[in-house]
PDB file of N, CA and C in Angstrom:
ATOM      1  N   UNK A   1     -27.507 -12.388  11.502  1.00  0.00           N
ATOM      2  CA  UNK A   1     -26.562 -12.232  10.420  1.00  0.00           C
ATOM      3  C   UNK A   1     -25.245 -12.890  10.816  1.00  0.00           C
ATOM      4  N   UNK A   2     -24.842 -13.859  10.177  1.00  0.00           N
ATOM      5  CA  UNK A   2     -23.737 -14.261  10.242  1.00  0.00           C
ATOM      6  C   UNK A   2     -22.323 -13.338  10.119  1.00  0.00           C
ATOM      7  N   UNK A   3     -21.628 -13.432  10.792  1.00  0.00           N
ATOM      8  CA  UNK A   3     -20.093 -12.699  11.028  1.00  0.00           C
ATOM      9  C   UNK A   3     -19.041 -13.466   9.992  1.00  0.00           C
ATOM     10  N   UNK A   4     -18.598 -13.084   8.868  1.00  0.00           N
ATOM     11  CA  UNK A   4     -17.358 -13.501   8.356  1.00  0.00           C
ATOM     12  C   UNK A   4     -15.856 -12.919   8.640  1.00  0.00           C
ATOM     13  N   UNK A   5     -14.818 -13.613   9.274  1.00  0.00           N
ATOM     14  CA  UNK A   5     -13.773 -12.713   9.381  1.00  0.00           C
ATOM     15  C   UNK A   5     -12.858 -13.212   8.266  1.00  0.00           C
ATOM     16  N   UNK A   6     -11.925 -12.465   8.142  1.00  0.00           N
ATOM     17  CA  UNK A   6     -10.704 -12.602   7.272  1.00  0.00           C
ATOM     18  C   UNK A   6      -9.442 -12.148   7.879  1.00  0.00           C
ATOM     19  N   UNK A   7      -8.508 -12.783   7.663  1.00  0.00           N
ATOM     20  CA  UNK A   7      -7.600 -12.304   7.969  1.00  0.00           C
ATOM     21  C   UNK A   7      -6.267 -11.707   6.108  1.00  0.00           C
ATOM     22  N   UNK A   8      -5.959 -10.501   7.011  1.00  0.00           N
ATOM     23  CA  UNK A   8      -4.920 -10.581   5.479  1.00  0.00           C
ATOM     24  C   UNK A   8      -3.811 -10.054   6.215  1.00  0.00           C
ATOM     25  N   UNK A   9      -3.213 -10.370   5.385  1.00  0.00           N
ATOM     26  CA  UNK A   9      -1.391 -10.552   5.520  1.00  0.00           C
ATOM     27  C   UNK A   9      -1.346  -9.771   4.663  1.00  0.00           C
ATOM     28  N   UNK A  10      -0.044  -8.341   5.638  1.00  0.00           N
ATOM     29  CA  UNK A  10      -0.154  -6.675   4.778  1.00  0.00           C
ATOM     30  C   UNK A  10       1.156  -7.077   4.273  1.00  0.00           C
ATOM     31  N   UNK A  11       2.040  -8.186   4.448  1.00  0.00           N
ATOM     32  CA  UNK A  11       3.516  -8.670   3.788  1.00  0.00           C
ATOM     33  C   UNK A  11       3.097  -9.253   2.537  1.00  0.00           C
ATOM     34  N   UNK A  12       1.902  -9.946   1.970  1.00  0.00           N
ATOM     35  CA  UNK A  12       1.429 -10.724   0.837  1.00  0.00           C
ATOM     36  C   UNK A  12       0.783  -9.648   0.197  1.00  0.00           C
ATOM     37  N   UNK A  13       0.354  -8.034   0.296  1.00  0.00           N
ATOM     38  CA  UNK A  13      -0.310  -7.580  -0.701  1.00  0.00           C
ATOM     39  C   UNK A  13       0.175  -7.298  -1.465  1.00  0.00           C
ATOM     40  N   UNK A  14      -0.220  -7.131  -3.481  1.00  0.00           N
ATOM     41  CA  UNK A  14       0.319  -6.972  -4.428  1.00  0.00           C
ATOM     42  C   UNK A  14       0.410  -5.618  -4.746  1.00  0.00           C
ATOM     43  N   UNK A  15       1.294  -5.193  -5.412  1.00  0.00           N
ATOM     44  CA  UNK A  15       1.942  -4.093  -5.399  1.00  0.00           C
ATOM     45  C   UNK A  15       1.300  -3.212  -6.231  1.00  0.00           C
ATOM     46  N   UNK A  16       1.725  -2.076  -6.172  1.00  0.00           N
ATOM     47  CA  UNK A  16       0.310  -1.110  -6.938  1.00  0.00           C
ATOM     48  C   UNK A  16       1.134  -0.274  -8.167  1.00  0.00           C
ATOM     49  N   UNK A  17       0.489   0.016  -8.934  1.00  0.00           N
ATOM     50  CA  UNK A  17       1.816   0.445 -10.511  1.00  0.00           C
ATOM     51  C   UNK A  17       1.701   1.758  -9.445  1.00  0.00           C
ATOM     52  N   UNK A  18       3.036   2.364 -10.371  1.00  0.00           N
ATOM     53  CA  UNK A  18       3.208   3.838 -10.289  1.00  0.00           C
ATOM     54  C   UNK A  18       2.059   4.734 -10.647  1.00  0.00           C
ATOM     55  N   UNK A  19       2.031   4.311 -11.574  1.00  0.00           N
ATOM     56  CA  UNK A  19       0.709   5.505 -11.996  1.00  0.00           C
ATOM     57  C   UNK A  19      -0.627   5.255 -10.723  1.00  0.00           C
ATOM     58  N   UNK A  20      -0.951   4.440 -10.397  1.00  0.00           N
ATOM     59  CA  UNK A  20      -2.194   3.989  -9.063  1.00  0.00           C
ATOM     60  C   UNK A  20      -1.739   4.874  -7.740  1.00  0.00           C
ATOM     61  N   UNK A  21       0.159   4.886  -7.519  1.00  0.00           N
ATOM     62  CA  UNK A  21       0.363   5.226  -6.346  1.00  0.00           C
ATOM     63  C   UNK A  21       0.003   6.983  -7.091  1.00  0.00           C
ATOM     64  N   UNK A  22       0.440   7.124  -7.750  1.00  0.00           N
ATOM     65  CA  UNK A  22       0.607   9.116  -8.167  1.00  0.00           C
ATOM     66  C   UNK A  22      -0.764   9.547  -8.400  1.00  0.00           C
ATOM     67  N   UNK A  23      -1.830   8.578  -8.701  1.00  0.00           N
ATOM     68  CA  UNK A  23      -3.443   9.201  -8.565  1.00  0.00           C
ATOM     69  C   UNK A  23      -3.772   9.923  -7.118  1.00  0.00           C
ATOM     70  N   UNK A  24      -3.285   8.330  -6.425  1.00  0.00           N
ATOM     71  CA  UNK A  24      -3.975   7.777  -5.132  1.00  0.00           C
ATOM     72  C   UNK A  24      -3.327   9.450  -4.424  1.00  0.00           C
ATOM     73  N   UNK A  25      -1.818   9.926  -4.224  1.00  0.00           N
ATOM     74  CA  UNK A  25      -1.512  10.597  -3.939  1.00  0.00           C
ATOM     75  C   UNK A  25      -1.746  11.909  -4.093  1.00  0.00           C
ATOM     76  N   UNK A  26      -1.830  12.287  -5.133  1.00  0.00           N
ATOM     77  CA  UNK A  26      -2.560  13.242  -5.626  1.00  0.00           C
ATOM     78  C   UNK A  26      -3.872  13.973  -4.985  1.00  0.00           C
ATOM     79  N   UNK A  27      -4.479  13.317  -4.556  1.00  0.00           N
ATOM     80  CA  UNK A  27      -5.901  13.256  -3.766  1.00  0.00           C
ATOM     81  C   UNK A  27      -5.604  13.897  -2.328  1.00  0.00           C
ATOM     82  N   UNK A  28      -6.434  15.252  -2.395  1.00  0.00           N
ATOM     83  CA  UNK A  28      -5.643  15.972  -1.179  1.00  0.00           C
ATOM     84  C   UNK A  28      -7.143  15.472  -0.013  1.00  0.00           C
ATOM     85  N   UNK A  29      -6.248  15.494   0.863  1.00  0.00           N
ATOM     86  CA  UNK A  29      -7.485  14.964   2.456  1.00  0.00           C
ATOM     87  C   UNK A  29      -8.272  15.288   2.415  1.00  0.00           C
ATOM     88  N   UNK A  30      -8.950  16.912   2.144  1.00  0.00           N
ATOM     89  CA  UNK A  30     -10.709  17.231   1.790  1.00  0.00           C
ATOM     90  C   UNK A  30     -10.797  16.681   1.069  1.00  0.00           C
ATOM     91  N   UNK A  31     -10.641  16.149   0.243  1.00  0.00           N
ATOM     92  CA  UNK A  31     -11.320  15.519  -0.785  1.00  0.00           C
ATOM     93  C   UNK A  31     -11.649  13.543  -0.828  1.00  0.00           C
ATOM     94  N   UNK A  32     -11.583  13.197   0.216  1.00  0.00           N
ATOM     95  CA  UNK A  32     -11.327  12.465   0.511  1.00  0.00           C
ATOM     96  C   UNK A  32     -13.166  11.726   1.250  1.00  0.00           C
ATOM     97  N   UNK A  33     -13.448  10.909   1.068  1.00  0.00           N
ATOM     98  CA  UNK A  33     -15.317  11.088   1.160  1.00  0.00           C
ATOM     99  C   UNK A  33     -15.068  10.032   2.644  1.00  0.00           C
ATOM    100  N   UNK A  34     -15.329  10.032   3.669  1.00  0.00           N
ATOM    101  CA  UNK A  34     -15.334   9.130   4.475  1.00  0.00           C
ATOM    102  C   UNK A  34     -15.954   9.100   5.110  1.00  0.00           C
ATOM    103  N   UNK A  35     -17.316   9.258   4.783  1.00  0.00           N
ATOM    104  CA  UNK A  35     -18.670   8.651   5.084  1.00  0.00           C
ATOM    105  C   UNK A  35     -18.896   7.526   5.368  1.00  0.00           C
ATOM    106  N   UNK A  36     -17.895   6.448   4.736  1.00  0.00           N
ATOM    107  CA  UNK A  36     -18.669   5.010   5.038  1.00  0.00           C
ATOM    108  C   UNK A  36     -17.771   4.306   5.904  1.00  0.00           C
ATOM    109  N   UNK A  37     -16.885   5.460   6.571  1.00  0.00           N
ATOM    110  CA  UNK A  37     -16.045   4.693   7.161  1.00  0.00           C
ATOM    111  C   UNK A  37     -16.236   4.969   9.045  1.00  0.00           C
ATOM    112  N   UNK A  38     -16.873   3.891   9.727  1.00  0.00           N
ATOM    113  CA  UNK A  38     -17.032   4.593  11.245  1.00  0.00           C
ATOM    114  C   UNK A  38     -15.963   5.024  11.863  1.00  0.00           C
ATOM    115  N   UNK A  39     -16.304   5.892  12.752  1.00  0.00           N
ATOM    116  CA  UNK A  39     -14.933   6.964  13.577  1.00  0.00           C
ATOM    117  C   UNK A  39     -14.892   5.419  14.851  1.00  0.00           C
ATOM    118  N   UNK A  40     -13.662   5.160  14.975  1.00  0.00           N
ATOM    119  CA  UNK A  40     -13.254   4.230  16.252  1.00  0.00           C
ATOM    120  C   UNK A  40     -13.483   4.988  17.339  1.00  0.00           C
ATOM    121  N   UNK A  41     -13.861   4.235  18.074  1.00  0.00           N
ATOM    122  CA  UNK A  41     -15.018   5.115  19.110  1.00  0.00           C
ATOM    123  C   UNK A  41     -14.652   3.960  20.091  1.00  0.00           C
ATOM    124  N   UNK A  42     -15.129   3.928  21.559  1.00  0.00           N
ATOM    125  CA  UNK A  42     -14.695   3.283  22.368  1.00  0.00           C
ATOM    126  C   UNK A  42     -14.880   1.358  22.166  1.00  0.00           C
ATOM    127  N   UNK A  43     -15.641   1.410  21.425  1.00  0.00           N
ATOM    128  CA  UNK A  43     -16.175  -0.002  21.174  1.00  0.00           C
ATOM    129  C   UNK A  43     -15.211  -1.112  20.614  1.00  0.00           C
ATOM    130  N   UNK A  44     -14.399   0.012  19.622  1.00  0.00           N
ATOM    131  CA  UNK A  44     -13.075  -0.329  19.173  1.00  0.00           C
ATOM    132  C   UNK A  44     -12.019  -0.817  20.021  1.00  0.00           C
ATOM    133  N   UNK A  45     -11.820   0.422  20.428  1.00  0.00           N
ATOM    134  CA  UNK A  45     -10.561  -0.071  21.990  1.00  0.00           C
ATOM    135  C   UNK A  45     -11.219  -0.809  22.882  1.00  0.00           C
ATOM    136  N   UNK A  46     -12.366  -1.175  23.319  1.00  0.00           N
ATOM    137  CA  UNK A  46     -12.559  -2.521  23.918  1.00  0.00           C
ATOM    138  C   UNK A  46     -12.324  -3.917  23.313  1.00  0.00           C
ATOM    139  N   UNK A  47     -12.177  -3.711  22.160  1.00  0.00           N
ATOM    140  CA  UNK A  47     -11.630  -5.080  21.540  1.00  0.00           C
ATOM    141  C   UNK A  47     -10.622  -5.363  20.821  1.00  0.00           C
ATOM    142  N   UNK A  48      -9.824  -4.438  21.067  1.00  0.00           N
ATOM    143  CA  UNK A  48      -8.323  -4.464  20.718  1.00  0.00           C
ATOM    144  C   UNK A  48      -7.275  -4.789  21.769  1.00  0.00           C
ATOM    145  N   UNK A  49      -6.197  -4.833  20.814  1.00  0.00           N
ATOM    146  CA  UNK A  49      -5.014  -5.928  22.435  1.00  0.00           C
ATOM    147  C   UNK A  49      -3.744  -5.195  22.221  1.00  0.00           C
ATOM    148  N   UNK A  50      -3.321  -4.882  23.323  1.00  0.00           N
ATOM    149  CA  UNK A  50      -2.002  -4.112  23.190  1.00  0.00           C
ATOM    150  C   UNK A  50      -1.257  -5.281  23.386  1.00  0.00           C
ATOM    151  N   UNK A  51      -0.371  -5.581  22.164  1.00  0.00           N
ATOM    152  CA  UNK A  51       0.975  -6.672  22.511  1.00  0.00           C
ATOM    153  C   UNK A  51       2.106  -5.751  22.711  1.00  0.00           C
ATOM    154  N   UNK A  52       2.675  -6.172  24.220  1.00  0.00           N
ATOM    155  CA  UNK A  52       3.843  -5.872  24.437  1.00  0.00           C
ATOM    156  C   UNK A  52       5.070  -6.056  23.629  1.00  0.00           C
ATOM    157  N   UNK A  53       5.395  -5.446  22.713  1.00  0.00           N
ATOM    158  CA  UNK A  53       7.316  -6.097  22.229  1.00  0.00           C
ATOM    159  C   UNK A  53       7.870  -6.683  23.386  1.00  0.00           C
ATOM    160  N   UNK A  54       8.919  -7.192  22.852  1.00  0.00           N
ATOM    161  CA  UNK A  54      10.365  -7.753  23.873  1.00  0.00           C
ATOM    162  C   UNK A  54      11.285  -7.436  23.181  1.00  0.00           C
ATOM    163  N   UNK A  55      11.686  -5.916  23.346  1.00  0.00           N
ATOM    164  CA  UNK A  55      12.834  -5.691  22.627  1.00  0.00           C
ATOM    165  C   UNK A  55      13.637  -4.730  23.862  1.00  0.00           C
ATOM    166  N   UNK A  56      14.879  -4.376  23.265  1.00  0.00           N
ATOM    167  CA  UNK A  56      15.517  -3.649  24.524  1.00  0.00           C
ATOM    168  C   UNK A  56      14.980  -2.403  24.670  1.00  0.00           C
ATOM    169  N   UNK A  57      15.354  -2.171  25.956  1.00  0.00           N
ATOM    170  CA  UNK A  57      14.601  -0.982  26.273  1.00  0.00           C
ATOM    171  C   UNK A  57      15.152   0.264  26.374  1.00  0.00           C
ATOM    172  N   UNK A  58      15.260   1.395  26.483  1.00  0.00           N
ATOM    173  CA  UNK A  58      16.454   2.107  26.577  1.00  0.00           C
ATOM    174  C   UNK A  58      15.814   3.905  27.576  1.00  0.00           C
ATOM    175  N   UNK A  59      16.249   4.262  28.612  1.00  0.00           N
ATOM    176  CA  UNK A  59      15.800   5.040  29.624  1.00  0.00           C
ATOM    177  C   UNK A  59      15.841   6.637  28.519  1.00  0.00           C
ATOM    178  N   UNK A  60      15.098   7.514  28.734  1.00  0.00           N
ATOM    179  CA  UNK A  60      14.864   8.422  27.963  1.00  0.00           C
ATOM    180  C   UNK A  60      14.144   9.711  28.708  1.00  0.00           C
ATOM    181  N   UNK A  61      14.668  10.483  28.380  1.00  0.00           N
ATOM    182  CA  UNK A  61      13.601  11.635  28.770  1.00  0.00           C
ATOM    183  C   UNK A  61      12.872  12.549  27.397  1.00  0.00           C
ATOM    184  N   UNK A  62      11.157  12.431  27.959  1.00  0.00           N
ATOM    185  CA  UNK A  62      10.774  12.966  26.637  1.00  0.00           C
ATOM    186  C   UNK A  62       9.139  13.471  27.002  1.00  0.00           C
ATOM    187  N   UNK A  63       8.733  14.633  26.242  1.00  0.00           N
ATOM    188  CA  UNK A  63       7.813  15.806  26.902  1.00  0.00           C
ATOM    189  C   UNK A  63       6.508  15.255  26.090  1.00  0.00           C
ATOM    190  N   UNK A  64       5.761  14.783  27.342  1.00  0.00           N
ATOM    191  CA  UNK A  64       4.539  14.400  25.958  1.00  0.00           C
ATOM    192  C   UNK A  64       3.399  15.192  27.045  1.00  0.00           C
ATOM    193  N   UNK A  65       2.177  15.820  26.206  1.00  0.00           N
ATOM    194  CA  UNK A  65       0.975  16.990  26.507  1.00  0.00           C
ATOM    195  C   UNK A  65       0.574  15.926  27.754  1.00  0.00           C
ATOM    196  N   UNK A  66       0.581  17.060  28.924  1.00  0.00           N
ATOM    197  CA  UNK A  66      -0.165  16.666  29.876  1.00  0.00           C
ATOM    198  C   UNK A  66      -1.646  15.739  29.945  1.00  0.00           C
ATOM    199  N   UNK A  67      -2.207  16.049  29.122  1.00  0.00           N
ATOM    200  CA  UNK A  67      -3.884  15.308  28.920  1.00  0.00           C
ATOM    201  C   UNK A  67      -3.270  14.183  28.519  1.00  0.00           C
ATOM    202  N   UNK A  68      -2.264  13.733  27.952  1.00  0.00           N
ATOM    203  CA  UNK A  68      -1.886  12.676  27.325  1.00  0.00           C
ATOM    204  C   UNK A  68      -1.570  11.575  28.468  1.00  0.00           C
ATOM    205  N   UNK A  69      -0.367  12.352  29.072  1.00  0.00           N
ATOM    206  CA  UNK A  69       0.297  11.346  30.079  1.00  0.00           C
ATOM    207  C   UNK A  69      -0.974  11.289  31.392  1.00  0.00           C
ATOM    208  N   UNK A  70      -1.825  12.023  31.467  1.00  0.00           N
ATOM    209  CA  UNK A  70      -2.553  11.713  32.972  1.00  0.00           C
ATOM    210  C   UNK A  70      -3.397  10.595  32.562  1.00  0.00           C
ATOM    211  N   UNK A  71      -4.128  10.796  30.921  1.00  0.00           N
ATOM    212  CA  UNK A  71      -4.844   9.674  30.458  1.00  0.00           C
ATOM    213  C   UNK A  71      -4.591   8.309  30.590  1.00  0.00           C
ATOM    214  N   UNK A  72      -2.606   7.802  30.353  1.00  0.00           N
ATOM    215  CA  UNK A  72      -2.221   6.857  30.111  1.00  0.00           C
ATOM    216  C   UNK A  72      -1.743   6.835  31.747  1.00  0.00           C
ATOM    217  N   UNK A  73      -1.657   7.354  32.174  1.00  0.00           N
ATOM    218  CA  UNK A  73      -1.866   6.909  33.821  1.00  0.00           C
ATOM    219  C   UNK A  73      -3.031   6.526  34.330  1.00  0.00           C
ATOM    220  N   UNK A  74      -4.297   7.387  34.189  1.00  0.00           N
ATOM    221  CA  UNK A  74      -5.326   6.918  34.824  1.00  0.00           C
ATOM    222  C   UNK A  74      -5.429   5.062  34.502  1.00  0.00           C
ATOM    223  N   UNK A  75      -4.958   4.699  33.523  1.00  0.00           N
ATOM    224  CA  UNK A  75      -5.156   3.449  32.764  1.00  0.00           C
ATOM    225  C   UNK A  75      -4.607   2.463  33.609  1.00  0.00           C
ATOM    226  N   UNK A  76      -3.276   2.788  34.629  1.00  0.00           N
ATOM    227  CA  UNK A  76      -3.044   1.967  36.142  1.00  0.00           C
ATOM    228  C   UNK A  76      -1.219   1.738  35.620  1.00  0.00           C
ATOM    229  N   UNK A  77      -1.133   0.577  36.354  1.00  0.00           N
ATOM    230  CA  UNK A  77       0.650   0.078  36.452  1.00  0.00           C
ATOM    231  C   UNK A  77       0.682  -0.525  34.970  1.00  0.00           C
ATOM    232  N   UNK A  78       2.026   0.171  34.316  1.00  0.00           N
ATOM    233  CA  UNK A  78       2.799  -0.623  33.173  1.00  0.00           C
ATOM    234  C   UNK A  78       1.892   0.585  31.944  1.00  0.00           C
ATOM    235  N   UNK A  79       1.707   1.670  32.811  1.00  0.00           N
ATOM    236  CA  UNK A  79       1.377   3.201  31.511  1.00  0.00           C
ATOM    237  C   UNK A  79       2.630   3.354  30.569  1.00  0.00           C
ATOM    238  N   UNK A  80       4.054   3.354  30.895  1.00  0.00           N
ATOM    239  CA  UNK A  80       4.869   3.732  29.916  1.00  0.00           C
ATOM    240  C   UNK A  80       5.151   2.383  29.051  1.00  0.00           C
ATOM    241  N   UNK A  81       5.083   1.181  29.333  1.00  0.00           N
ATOM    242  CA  UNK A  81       5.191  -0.003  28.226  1.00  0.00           C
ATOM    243  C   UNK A  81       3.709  -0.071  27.374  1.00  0.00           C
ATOM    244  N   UNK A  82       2.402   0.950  27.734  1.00  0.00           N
ATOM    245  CA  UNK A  82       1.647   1.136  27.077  1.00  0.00           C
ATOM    246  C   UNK A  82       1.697   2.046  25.908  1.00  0.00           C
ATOM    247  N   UNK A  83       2.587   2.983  26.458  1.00  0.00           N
ATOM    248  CA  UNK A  83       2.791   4.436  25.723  1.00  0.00           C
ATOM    249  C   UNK A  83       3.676   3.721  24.618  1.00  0.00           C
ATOM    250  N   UNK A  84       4.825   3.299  25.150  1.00  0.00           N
ATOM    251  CA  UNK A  84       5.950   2.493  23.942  1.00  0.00           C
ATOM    252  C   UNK A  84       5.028   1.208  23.283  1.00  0.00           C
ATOM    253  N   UNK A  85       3.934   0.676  23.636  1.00  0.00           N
ATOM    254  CA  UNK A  85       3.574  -0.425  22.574  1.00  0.00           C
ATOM    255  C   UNK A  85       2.875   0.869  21.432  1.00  0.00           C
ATOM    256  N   UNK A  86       2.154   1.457  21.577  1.00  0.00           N
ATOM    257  CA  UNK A  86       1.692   2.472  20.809  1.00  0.00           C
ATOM    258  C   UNK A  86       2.537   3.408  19.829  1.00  0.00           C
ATOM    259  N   UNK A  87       3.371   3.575  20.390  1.00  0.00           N
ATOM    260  CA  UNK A  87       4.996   3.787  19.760  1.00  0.00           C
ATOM    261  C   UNK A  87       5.297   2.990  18.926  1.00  0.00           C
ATOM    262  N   UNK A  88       5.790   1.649  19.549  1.00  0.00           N
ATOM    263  CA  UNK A  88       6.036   0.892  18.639  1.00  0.00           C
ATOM    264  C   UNK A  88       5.054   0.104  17.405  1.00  0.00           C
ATOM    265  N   UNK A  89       3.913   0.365  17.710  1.00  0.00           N
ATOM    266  CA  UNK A  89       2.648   0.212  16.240  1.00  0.00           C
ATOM    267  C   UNK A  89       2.794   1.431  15.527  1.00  0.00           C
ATOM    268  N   UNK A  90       2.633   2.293  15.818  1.00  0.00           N
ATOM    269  CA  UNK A  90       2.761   3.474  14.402  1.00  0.00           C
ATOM    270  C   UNK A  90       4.192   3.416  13.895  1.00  0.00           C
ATOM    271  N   UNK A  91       5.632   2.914  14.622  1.00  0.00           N
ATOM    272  CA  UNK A  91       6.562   2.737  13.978  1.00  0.00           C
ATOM    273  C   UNK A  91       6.313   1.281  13.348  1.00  0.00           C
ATOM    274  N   UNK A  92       6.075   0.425  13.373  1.00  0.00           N
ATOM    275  CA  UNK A  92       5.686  -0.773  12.399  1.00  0.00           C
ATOM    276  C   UNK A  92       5.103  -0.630  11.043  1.00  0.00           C
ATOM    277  N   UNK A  93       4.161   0.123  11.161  1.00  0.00           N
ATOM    278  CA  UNK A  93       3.448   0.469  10.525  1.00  0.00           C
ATOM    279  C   UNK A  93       3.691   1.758   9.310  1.00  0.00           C
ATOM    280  N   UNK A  94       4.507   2.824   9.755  1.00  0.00           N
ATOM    281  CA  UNK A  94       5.420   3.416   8.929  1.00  0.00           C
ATOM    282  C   UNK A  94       6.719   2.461   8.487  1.00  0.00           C
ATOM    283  N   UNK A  95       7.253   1.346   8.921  1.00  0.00           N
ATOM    284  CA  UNK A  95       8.072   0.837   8.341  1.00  0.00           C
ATOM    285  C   UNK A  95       7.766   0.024   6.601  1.00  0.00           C
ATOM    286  N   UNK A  96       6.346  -0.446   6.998  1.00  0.00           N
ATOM    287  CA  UNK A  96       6.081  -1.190   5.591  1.00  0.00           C
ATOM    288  C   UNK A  96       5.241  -0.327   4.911  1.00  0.00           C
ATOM    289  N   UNK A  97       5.672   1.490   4.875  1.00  0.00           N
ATOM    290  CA  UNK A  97       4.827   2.134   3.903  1.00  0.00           C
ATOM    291  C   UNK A  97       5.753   2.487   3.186  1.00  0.00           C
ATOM    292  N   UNK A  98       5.460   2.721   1.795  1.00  0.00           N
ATOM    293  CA  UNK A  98       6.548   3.583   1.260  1.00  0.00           C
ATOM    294  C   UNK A  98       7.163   4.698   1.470  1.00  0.00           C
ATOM    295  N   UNK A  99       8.321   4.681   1.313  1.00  0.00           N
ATOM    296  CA  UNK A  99       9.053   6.473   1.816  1.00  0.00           C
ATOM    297  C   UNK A  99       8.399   7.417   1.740  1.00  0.00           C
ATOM    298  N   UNK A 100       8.056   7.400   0.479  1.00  0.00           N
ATOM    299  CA  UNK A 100       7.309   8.678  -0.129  1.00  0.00           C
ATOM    300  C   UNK A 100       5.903   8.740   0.430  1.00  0.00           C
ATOM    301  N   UNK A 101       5.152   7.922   0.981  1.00  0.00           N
ATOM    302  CA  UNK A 101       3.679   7.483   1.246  1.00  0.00           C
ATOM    303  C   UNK A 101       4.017   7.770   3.176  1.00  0.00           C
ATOM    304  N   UNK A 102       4.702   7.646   3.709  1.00  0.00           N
ATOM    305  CA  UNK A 102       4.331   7.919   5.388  1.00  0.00           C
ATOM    306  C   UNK A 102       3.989   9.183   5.486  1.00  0.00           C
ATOM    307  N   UNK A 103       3.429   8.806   6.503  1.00  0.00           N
ATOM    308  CA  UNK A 103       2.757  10.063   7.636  1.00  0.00           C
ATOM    309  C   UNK A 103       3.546  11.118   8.055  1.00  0.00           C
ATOM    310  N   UNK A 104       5.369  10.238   8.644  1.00  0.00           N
ATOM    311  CA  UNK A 104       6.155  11.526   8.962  1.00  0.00           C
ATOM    312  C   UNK A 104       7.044  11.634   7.627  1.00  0.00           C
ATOM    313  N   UNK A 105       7.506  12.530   7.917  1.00  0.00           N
ATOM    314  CA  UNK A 105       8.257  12.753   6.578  1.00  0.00           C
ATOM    315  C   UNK A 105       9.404  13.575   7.219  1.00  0.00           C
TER     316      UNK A 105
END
């Protein structure tokens, strides 16, 4: 079977009426069917790429669950520019959602 990829550009998608976003929203998480969608499972993170930013950096103290930080250690040298690229993708990523539509609120 042949492999087709695509690429899309999430800055070029067309915009969705109001009434599409207030359905879509509406729709509480049980209800939500995601059967056809596979759970990312390790196969995933073997073929994904952590890009480092180059932005400034700034020294911090901050409490994250033990299982967390030993995990991103076991992973070797340059664990906290791992922890902050991961950081910095879910903040990217809440930046081009709508206010009303993110995760944190």
């Amino acid at each position: 079977m042949k492999t087709i990829r695509k690429t899309i550009d999430l800055d070029q998608l067309p915009e969705m009426s109001k009434k599409a976003l207030s359905r879509l929203d509406a729709i509480k998480d049980k209800d939500i069917n995601y059967s056809d969608i596979p759970e990312l499972n390790a196969a995933f993170w073997d073929n994904s790429n952590i890009i480092t930013p180059e932005h400034k950096k700034e020294a911090i103290s901050l409490r994250v669950d033990t299982d967390v930080l030993k995990w991103f250690k076991e992973q070797g040298k340059g664990y906290t520019t791992r922890m902050n690229a991961v950081l910095r993708h879910f903040y990217e990523v809440q930046q081009k959602s709508p206010p009303d539509h993110r995760s944190v609120k």
